[in-house]
C-alpha atoms as a PDB file:
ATOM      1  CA  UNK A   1      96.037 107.194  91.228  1.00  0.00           C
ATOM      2  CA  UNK A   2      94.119 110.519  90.740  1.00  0.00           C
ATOM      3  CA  UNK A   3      93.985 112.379  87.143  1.00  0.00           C
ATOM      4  CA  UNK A   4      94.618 115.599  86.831  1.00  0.00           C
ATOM      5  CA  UNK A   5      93.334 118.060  84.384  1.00  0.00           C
ATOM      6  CA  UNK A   6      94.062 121.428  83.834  1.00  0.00           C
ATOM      7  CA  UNK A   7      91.750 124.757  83.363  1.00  0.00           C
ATOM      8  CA  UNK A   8      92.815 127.322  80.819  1.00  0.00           C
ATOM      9  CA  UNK A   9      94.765 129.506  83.097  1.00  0.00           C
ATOM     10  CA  UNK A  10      97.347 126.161  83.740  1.00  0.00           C
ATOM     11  CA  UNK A  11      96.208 125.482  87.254  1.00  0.00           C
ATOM     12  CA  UNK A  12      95.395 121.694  87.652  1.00  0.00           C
ATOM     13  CA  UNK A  13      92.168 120.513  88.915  1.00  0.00           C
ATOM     14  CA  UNK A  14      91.828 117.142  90.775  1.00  0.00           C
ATOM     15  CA  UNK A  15      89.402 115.018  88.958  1.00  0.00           C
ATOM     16  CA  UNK A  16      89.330 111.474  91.080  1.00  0.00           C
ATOM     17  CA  UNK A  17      90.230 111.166  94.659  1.00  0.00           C
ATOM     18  CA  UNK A  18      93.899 109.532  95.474  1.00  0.00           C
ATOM     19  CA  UNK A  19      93.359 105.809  95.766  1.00  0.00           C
ATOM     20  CA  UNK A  20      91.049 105.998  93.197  1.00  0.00           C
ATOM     21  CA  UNK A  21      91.206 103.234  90.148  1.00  0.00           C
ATOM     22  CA  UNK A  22      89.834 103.138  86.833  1.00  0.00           C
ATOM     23  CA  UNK A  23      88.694 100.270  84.500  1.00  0.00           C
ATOM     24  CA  UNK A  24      87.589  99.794  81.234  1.00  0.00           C
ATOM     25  CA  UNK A  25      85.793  97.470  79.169  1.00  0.00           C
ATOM     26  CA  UNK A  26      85.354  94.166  80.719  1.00  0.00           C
ATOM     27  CA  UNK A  27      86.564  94.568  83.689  1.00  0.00           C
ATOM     28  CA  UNK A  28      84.644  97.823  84.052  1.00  0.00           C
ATOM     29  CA  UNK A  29      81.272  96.415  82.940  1.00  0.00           C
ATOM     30  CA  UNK A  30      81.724  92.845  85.052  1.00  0.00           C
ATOM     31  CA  UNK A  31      82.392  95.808  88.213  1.00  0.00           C
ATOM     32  CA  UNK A  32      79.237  97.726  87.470  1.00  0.00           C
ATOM     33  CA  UNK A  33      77.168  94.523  87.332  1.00  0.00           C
ATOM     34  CA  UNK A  34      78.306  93.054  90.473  1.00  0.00           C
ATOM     35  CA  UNK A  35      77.380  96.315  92.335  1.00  0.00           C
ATOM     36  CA  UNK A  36      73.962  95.923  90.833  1.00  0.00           C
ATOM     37  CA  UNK A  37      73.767  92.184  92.235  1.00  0.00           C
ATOM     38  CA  UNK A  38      75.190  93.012  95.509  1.00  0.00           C
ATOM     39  CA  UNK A  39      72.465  96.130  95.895  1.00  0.00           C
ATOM     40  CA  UNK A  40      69.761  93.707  94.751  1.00  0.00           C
ATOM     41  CA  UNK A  41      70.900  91.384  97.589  1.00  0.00           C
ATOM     42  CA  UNK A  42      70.656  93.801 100.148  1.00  0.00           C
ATOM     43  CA  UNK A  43      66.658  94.440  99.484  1.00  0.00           C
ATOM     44  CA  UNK A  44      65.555  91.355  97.490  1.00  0.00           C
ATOM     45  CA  UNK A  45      64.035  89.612 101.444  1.00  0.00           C
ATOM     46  CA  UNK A  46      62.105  92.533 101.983  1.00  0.00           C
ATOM     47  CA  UNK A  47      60.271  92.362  98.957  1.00  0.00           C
ATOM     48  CA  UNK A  48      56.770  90.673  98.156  1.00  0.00           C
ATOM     49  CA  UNK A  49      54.417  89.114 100.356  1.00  0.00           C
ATOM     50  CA  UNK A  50      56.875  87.344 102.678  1.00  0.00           C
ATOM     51  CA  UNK A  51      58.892  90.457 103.242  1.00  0.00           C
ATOM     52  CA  UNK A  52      60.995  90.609 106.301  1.00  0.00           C
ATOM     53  CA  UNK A  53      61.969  93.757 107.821  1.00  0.00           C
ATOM     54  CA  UNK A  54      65.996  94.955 107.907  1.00  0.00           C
ATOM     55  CA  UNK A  55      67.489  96.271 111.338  1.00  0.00           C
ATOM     56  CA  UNK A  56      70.523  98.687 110.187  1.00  0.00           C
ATOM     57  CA  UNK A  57      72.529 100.120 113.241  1.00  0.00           C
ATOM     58  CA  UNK A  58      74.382 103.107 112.230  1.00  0.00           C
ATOM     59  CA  UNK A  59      77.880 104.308 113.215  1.00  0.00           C
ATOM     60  CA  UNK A  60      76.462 105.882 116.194  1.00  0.00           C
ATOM     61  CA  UNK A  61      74.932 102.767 117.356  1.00  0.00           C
ATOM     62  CA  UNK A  62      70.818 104.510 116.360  1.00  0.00           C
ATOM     63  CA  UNK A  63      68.722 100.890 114.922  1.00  0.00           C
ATOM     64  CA  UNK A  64      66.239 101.533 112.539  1.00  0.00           C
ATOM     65  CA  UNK A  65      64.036  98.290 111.747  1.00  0.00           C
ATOM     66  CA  UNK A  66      62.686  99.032 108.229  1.00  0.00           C
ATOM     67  CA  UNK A  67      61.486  96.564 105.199  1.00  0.00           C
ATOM     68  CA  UNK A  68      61.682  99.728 102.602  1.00  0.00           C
ATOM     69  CA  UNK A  69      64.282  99.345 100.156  1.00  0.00           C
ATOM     70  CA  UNK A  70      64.690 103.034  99.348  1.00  0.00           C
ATOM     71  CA  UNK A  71      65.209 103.749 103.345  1.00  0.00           C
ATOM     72  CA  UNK A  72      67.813 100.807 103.433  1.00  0.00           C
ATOM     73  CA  UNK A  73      69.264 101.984 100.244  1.00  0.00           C
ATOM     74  CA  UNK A  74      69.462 105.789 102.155  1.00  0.00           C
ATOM     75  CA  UNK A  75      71.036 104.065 104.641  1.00  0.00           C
ATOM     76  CA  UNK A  76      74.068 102.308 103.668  1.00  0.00           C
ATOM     77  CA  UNK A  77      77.037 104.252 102.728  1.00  0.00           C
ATOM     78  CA  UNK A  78      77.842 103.281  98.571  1.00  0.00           C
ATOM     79  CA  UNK A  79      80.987 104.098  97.565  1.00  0.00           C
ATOM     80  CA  UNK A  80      80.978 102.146  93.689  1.00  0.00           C
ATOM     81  CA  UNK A  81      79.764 104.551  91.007  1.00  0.00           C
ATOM     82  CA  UNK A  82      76.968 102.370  89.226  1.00  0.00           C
ATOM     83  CA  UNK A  83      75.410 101.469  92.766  1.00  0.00           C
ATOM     84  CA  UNK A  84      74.980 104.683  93.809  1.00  0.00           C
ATOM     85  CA  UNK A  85      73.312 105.275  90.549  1.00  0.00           C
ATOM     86  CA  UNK A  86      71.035 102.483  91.387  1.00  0.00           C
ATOM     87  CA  UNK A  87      70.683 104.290  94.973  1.00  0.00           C
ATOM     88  CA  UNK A  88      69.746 107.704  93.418  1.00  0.00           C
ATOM     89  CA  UNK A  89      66.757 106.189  91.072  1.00  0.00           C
ATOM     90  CA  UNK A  90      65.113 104.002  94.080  1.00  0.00           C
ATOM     91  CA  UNK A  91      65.030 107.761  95.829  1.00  0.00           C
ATOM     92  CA  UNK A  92      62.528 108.759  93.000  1.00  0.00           C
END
């Protein structure tokens, strides 16, 4: 379902891509925290002193072996809102 909003003149301007869903409240905040668990997941063996290193193979079949979690982050495509929120401050 995509929202539509309109500029002064009357023309409409697409806002969310079709397919696109929206939640509130609950729902919305149980969502955003599960993204945060599931991008913790993804790096929480590389870290500390027992780290192990990540191979990621990429659509064109290119490995990179890596046991940064901001290059594994850069890496995987995020399509949830609050992970790639999380994504964008492990760049910094």
């Amino acid at each position: 379902m995509a929202y539509l909003t309109q500029t002064q003149s009357g023309q409409p301007v697409l806002i969310l891509k079709e397919g696109t869903s929206r939640s509130k409240g609950k729902e919305a905040q149980r969502n955003n925290i599960m993204a945060a668990k599931v991008i913790a997941e993804a790096i929480r063996s590389t870290l500390g002193p027992r780290g192990m290193d990540k191979m990621l193979v990429d659509s064109l079949g290119d490995i990179t072996i890596t046991n940064d979690g901001a290059s594994i982050l850069d890496e995987i495509d995020v399509q949830h809102p609050a992970a790639k929120m999380i994504v964008e401050v492990a760049k910094t």
